[in-house]
C-alpha atoms as a PDB file:
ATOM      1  CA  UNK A   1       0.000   0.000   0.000  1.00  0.00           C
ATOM      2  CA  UNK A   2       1.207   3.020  -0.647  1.00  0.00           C
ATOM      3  CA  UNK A   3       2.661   5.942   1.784  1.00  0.00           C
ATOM      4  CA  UNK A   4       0.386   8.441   2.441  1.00  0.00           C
ATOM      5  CA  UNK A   5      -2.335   6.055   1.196  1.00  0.00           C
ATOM      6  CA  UNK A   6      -4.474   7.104  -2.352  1.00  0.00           C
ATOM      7  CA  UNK A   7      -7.345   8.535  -1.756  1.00  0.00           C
ATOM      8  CA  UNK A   8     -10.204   7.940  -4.494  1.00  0.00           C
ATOM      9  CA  UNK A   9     -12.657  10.908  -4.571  1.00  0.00           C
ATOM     10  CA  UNK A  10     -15.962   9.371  -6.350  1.00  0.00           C
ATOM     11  CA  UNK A  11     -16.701   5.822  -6.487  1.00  0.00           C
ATOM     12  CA  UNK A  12     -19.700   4.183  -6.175  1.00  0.00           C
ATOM     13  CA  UNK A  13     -20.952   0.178  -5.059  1.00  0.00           C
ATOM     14  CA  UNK A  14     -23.669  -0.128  -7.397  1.00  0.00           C
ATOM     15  CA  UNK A  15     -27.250  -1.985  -7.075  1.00  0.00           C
ATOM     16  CA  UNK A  16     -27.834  -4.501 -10.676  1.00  0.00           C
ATOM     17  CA  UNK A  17     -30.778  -1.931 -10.753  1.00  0.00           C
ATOM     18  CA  UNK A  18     -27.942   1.003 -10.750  1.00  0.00           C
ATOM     19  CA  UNK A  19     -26.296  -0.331 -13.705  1.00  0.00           C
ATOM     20  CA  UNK A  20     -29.164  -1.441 -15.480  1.00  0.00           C
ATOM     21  CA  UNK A  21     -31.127   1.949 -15.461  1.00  0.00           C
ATOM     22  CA  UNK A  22     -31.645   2.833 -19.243  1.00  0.00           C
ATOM     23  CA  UNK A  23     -29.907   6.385 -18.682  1.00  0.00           C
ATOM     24  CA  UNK A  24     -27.058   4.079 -18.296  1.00  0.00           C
ATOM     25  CA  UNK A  25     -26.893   2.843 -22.139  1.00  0.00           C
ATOM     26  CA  UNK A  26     -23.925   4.536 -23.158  1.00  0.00           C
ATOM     27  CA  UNK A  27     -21.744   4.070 -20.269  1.00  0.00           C
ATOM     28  CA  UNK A  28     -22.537   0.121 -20.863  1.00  0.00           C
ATOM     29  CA  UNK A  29     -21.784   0.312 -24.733  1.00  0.00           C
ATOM     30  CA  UNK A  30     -18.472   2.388 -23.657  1.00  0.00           C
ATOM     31  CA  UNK A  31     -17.429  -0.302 -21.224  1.00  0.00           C
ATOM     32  CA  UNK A  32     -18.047  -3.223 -23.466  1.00  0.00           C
ATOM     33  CA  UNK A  33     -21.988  -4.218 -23.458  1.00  0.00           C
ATOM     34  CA  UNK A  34     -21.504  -7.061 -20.916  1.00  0.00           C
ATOM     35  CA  UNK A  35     -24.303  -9.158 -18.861  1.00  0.00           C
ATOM     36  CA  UNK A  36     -25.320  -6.760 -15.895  1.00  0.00           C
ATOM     37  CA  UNK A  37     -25.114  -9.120 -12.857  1.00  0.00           C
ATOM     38  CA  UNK A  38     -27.659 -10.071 -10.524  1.00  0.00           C
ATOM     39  CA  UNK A  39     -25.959  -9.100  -7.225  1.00  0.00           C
ATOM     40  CA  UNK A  40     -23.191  -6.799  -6.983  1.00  0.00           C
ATOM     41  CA  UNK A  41     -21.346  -8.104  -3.778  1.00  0.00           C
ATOM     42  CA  UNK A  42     -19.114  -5.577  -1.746  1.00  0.00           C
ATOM     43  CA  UNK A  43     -15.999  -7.780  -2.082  1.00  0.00           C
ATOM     44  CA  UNK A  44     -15.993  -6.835  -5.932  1.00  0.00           C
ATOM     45  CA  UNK A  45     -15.328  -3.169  -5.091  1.00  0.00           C
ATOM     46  CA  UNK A  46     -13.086  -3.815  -2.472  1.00  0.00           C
ATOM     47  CA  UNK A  47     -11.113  -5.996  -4.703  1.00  0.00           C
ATOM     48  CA  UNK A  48     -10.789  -3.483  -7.319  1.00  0.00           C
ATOM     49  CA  UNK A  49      -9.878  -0.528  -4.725  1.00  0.00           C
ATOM     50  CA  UNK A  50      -7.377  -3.032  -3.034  1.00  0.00           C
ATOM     51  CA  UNK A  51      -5.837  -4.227  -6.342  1.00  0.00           C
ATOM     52  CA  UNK A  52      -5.327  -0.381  -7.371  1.00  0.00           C
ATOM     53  CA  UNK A  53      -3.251  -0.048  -4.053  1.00  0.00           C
ATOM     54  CA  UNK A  54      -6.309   2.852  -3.029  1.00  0.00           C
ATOM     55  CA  UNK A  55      -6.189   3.207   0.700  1.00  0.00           C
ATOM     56  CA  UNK A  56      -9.782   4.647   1.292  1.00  0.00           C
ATOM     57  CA  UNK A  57     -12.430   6.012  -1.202  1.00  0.00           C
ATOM     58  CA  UNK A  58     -15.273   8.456  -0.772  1.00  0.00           C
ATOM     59  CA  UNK A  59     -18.606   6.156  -1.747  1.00  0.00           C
ATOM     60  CA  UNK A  60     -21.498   8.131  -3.507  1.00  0.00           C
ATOM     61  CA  UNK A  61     -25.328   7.575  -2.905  1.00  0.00           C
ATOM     62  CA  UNK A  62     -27.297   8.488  -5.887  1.00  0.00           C
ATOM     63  CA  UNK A  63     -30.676  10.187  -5.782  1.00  0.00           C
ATOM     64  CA  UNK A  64     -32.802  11.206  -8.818  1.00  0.00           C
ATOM     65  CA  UNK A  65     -36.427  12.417  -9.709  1.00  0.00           C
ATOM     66  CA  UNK A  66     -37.507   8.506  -9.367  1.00  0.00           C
ATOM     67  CA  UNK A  67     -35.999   8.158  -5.918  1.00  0.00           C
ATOM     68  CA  UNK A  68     -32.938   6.497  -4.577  1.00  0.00           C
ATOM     69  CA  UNK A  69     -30.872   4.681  -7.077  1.00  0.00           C
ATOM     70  CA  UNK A  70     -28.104   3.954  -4.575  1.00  0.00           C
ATOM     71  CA  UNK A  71     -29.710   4.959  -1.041  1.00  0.00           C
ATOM     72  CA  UNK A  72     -27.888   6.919   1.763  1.00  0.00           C
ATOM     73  CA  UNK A  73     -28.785   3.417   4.221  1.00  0.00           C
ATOM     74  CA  UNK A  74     -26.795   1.383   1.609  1.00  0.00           C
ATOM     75  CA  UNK A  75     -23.427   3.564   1.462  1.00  0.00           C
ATOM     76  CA  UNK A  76     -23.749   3.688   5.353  1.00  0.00           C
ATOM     77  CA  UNK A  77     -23.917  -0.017   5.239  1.00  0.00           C
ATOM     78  CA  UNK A  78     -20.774  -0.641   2.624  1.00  0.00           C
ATOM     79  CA  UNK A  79     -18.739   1.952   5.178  1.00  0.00           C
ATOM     80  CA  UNK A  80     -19.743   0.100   8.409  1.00  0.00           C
ATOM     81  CA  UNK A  81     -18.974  -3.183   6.676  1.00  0.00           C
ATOM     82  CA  UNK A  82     -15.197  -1.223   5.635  1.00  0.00           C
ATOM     83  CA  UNK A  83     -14.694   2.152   7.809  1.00  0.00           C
ATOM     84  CA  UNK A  84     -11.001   1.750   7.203  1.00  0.00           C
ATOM     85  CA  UNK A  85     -11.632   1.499   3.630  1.00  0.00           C
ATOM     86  CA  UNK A  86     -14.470   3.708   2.682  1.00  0.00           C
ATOM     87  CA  UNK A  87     -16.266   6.918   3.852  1.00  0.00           C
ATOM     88  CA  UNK A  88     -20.125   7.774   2.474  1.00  0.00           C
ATOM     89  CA  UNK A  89     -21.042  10.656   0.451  1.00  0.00           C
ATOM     90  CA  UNK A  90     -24.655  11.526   0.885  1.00  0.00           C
ATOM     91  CA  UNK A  91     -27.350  12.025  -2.052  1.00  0.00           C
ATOM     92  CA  UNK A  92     -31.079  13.832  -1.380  1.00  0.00           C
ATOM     93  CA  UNK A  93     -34.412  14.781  -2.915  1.00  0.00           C
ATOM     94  CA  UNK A  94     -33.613  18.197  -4.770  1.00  0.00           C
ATOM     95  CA  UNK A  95     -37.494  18.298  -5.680  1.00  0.00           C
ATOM     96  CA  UNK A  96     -38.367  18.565  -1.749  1.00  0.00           C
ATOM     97  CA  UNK A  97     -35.387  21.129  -0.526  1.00  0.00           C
ATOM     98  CA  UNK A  98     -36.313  20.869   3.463  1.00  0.00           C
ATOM     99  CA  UNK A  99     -36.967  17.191   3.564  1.00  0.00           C
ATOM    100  CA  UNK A 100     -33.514  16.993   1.364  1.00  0.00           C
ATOM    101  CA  UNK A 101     -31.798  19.211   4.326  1.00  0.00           C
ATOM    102  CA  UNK A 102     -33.027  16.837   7.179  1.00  0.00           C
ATOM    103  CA  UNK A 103     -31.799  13.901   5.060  1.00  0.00           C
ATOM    104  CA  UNK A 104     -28.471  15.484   4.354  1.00  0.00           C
ATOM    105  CA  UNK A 105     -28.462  16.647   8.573  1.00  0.00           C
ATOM    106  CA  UNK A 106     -29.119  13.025   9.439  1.00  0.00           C
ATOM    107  CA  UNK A 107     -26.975  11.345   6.815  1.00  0.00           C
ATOM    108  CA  UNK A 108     -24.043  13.331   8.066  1.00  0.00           C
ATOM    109  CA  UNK A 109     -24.722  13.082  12.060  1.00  0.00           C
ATOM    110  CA  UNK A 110     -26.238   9.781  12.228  1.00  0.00           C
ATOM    111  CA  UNK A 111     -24.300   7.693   9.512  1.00  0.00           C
ATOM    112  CA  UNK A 112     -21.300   9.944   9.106  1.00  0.00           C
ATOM    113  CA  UNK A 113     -21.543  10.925   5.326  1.00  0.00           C
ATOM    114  CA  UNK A 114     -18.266  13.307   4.986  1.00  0.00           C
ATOM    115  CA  UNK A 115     -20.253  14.905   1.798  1.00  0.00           C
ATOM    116  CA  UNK A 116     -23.160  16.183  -0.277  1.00  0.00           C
ATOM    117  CA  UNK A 117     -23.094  14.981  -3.616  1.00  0.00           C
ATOM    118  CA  UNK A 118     -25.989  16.414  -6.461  1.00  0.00           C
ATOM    119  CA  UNK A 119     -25.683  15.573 -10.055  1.00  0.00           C
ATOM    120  CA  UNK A 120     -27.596  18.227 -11.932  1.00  0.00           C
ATOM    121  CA  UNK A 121     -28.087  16.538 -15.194  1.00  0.00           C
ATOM    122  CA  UNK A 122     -30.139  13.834 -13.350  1.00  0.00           C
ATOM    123  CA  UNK A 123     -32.286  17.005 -12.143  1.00  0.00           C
ATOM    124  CA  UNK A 124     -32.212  18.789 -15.413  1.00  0.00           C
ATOM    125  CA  UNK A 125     -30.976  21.930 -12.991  1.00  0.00           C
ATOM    126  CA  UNK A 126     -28.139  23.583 -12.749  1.00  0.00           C
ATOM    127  CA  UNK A 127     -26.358  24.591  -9.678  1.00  0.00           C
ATOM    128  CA  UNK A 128     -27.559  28.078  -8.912  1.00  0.00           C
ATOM    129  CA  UNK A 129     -31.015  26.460  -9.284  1.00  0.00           C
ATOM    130  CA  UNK A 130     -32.545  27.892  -6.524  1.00  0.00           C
ATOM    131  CA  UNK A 131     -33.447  24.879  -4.563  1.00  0.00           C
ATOM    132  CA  UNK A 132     -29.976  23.522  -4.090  1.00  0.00           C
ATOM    133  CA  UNK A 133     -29.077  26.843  -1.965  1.00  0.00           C
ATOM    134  CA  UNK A 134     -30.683  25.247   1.154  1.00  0.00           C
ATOM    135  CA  UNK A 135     -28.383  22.331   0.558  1.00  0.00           C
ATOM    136  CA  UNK A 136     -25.425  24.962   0.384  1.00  0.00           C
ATOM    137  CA  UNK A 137     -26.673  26.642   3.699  1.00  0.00           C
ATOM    138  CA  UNK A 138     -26.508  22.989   5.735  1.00  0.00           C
ATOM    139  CA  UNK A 139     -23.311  21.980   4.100  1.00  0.00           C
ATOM    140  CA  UNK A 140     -22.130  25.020   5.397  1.00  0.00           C
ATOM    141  CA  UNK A 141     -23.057  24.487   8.977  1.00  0.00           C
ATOM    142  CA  UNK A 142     -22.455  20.686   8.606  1.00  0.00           C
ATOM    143  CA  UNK A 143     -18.089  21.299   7.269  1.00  0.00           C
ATOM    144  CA  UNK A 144     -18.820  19.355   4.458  1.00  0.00           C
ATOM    145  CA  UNK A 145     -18.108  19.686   1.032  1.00  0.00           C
ATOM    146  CA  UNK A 146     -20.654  19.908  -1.803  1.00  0.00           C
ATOM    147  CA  UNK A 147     -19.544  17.118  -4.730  1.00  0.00           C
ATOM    148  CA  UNK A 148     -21.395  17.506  -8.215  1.00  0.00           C
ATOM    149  CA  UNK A 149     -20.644  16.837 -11.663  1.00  0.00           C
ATOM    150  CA  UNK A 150     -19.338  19.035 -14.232  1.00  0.00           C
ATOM    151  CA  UNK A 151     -18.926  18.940 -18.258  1.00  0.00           C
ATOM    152  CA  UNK A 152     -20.769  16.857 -20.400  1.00  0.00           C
ATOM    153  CA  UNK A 153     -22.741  14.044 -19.789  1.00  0.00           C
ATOM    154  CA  UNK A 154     -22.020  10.175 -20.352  1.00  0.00           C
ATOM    155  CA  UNK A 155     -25.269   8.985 -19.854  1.00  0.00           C
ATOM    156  CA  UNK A 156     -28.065  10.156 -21.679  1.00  0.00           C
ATOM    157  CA  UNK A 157     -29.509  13.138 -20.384  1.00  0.00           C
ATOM    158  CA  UNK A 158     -28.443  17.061 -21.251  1.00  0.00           C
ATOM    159  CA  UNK A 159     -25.019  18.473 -20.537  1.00  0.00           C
ATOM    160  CA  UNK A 160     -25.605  22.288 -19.994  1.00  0.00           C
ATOM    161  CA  UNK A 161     -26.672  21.888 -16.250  1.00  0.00           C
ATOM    162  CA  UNK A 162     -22.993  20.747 -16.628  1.00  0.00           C
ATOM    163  CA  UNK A 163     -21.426  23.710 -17.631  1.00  0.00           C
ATOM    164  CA  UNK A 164     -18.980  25.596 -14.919  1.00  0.00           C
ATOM    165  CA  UNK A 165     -20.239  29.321 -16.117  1.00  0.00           C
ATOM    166  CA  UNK A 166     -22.583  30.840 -15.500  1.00  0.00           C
ATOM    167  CA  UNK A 167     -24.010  28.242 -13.065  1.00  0.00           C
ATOM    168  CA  UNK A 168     -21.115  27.046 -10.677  1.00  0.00           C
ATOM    169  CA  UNK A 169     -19.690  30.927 -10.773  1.00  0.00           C
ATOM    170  CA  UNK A 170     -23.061  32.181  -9.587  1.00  0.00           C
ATOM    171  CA  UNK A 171     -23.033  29.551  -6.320  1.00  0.00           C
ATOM    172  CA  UNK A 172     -19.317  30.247  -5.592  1.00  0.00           C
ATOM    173  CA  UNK A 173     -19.976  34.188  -5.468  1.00  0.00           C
ATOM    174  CA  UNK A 174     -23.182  33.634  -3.024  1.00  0.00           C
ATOM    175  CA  UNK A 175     -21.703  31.228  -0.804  1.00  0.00           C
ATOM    176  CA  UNK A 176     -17.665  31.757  -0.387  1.00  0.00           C
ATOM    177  CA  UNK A 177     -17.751  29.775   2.686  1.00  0.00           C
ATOM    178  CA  UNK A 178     -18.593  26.327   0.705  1.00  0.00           C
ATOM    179  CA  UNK A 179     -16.236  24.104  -0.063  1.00  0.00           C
ATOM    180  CA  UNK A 180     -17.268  23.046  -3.837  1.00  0.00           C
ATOM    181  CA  UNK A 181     -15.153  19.968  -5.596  1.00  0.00           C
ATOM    182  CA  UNK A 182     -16.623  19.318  -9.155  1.00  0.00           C
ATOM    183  CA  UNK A 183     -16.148  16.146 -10.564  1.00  0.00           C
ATOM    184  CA  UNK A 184     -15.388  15.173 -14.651  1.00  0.00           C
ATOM    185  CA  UNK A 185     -12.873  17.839 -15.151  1.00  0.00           C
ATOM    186  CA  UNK A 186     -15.675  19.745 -16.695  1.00  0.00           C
ATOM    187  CA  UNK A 187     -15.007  18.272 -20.398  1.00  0.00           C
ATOM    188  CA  UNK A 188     -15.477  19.643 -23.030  1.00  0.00           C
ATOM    189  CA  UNK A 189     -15.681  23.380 -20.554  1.00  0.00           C
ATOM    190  CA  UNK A 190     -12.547  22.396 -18.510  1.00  0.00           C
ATOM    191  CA  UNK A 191     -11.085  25.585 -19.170  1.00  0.00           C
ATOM    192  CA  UNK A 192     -13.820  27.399 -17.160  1.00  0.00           C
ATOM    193  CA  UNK A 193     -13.425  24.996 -14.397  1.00  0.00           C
ATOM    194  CA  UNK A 194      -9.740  25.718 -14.271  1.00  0.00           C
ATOM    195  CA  UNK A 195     -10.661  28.686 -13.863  1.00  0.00           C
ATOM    196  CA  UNK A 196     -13.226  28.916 -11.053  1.00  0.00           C
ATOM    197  CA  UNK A 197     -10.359  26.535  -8.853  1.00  0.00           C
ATOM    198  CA  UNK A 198      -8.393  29.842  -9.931  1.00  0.00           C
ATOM    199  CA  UNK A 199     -10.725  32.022  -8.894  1.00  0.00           C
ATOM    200  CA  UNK A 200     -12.249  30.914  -5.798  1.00  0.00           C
ATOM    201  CA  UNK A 201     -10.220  29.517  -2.792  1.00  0.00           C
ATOM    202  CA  UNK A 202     -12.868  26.789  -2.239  1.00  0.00           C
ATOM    203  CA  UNK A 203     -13.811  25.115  -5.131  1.00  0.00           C
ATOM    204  CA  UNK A 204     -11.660  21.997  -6.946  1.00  0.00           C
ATOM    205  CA  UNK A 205     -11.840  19.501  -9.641  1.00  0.00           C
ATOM    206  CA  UNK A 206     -11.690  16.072  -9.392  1.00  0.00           C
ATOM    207  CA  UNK A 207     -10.784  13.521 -11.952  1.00  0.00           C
ATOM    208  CA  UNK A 208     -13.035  11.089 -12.099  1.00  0.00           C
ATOM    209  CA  UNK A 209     -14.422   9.356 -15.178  1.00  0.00           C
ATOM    210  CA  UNK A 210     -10.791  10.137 -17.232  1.00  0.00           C
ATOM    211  CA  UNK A 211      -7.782   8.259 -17.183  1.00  0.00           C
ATOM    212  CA  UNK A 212      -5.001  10.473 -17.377  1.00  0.00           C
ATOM    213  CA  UNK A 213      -4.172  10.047 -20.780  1.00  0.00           C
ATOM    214  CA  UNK A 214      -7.290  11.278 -21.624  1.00  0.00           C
ATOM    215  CA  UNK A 215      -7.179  14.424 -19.256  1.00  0.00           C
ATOM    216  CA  UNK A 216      -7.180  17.889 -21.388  1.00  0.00           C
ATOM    217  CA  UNK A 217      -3.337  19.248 -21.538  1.00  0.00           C
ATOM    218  CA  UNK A 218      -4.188  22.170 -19.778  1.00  0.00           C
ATOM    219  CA  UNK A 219      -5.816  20.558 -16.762  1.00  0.00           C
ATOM    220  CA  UNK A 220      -2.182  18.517 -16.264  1.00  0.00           C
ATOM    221  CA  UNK A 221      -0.445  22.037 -16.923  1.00  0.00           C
ATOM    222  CA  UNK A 222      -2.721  23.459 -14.347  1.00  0.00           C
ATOM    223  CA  UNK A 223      -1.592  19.980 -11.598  1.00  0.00           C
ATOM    224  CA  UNK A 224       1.931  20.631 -12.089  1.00  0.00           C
ATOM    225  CA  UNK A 225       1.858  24.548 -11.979  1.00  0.00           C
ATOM    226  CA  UNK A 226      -0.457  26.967  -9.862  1.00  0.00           C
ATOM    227  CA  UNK A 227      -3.645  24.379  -9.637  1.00  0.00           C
ATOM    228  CA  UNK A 228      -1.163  21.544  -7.831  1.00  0.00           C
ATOM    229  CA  UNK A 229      -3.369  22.128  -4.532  1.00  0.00           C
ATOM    230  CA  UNK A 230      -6.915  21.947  -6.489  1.00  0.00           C
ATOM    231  CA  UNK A 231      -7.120  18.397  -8.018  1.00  0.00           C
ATOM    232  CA  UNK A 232      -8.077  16.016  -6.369  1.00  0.00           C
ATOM    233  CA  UNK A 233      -8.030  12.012  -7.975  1.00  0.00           C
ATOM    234  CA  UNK A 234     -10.839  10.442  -8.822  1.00  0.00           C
ATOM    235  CA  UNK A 235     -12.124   7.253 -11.274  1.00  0.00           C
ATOM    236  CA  UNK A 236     -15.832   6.722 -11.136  1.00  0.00           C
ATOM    237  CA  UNK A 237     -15.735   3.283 -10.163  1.00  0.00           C
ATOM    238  CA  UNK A 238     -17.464   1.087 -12.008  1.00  0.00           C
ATOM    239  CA  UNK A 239     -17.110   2.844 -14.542  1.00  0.00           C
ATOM    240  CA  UNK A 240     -13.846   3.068 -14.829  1.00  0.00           C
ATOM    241  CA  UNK A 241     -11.350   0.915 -12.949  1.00  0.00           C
ATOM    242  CA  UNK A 242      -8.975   2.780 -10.289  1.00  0.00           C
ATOM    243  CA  UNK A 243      -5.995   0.713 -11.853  1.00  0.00           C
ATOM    244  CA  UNK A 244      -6.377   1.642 -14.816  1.00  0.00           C
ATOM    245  CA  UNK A 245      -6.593   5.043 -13.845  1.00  0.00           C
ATOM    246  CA  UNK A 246      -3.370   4.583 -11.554  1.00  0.00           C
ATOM    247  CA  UNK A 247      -1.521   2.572 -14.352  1.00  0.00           C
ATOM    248  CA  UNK A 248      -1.296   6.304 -16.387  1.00  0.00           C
ATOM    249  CA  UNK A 249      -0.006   8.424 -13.802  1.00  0.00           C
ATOM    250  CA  UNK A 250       3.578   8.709 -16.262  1.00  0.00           C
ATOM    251  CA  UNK A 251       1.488  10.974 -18.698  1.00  0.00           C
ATOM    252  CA  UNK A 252       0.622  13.828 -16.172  1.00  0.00           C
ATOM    253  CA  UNK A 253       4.489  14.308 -15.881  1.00  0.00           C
ATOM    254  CA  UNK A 254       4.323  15.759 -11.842  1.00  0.00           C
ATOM    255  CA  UNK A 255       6.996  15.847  -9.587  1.00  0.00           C
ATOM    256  CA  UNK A 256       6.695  13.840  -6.300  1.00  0.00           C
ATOM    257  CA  UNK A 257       4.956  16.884  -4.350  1.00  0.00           C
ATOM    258  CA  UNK A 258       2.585  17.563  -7.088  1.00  0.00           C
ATOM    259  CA  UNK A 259       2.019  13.573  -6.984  1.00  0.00           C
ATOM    260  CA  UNK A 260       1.706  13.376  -3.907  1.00  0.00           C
ATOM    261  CA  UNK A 261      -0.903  16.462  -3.821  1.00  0.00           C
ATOM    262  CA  UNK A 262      -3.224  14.950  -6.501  1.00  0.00           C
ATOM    263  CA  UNK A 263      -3.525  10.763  -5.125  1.00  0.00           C
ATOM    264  CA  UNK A 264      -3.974  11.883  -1.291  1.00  0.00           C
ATOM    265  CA  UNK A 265      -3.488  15.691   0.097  1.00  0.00           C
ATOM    266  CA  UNK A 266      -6.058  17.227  -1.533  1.00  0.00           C
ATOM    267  CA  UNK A 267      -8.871  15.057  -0.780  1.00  0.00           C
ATOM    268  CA  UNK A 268      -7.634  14.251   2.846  1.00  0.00           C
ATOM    269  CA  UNK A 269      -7.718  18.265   3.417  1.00  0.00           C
ATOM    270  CA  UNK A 270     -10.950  18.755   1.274  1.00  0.00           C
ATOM    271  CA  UNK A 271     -12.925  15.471   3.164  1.00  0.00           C
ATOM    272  CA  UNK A 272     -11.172  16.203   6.724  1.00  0.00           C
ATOM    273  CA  UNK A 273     -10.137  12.647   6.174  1.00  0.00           C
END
């Protein structure tokens, strides 16, 4: 294992209904069309964090219009089966804001979620939507982080809820005090993401969903120079395998600090991990 350990920023232990979900077509085509299994046992993350050398990952629920796709019970359940491995990132009910903030207060206090994470495509609403800014107030309050995605969208549903500006700008000037981390590198707008981590002291990037031959050469410019404090690593498990993330570290071409920075520091400081 390596010293500090990694630290992946946005996995998730998916349900056979997860992976199934029609949204999901595209992803499935893109990782090779096979049979979606019936169970999904926890051993078959574990083994794929463990074989990736990742020391502890930040597991996502998933909530949507339809309800829970991945519930905030079931990532408390995968962390109490592995504490030393994992650590929960909640999900809530955008469409009912209060109900969402009680979920969020009791997800963090009660099963220890060390995040809020939103995806706005699956809402259709971007972040300065108005009824994520009760969300912002109790992250606030809570020291958590707010997670989303940013850029386009694998699976199919629109991509400009996805885009950094106006949207992410607008919730970073009303709430300074919120520690923002946007996930996907914000492809094919990662030059606005760039620069809101710039910009704003709180707000990062993280990589998942791109190996690192795949990341945009300005976003590894940004790692090795002035951003080397603002990425954190991430790889969308399923998805995308953590080793096979890991196996293309070479092409990013950082130094040991910067390395060091990007696989652990970052998130440990960002997560209070």
């Amino acid at each position: 294992m390596p010293d500090p350990p990694i630290i992946d920023a946005w996995i998730q232990h998916p349900s056979p209904g997860f992976l199934a979900h029609p949204m999901f077509a595209s992803l499935r085509r893109w990782m090779g069309g096979g049979e979606i299994p019936d169970a999904f046992p926890l051993e078959l993350t574990v083994g794929a964090l463990e074989a990736a050398g990742v020391g502890h990952a930040l597991i996502s629920a998933w909530y949507g219009p339809g309800g829970a796709l991945i519930s905030n019970d079931e990532v408390a359940a995968a962390v109490r089966a592995r504490p030393d491995l994992l650590s929960g990132v909640a999900s809530v009910d955008l469409h009912r804001p209060m109900e969402g903030v009680r979920e969020l207060r009791r997800a963090v206090k009660q099963l220890g979620m060390k995040a809020l994470r939103m995806l706005p495509w699956l809402w259709n609403a971007p972040p300065n939507d108005r009824r994520y800014y009760p969300l912002y107030a109790e992250c606030i309050e809570l020291g958590i982080p707010f997670c989303l995605q940013v850029g386009h969208t694998g699976p199919l549903a629109p991509s400009e809820p996805g885009r950094p500006i106006p949207y992410l700008d607008e919730v970073a000037l009303d709430f300074p005090e919120l520690v923002i981390v946007g996930g996907h590198i914000g492809y094919p707008w990662q030059s606005e993401m760039i620069a809101l981590a710039t910009k704003y002291e709180n707000v990062y990037i993280d990589t998942s969903a791109y190996k690192p031959k795949r990341f945009p050469a300005e976003l590894a410019l940004f790692m090795r120079g002035h951003g080397q404090r603002k990425v954190l690593f991430g790889s969308n498990y399923p998805m995308i395998l953590p080793g096979d993330c890991l196996a293309q570290l070479d092409a990013l071409g950082l130094d040991t600090e910067a390395q060091r920075a990007f696989l652990h520091d970052n998130a440990a400081r960002v997560f209070r991990l």
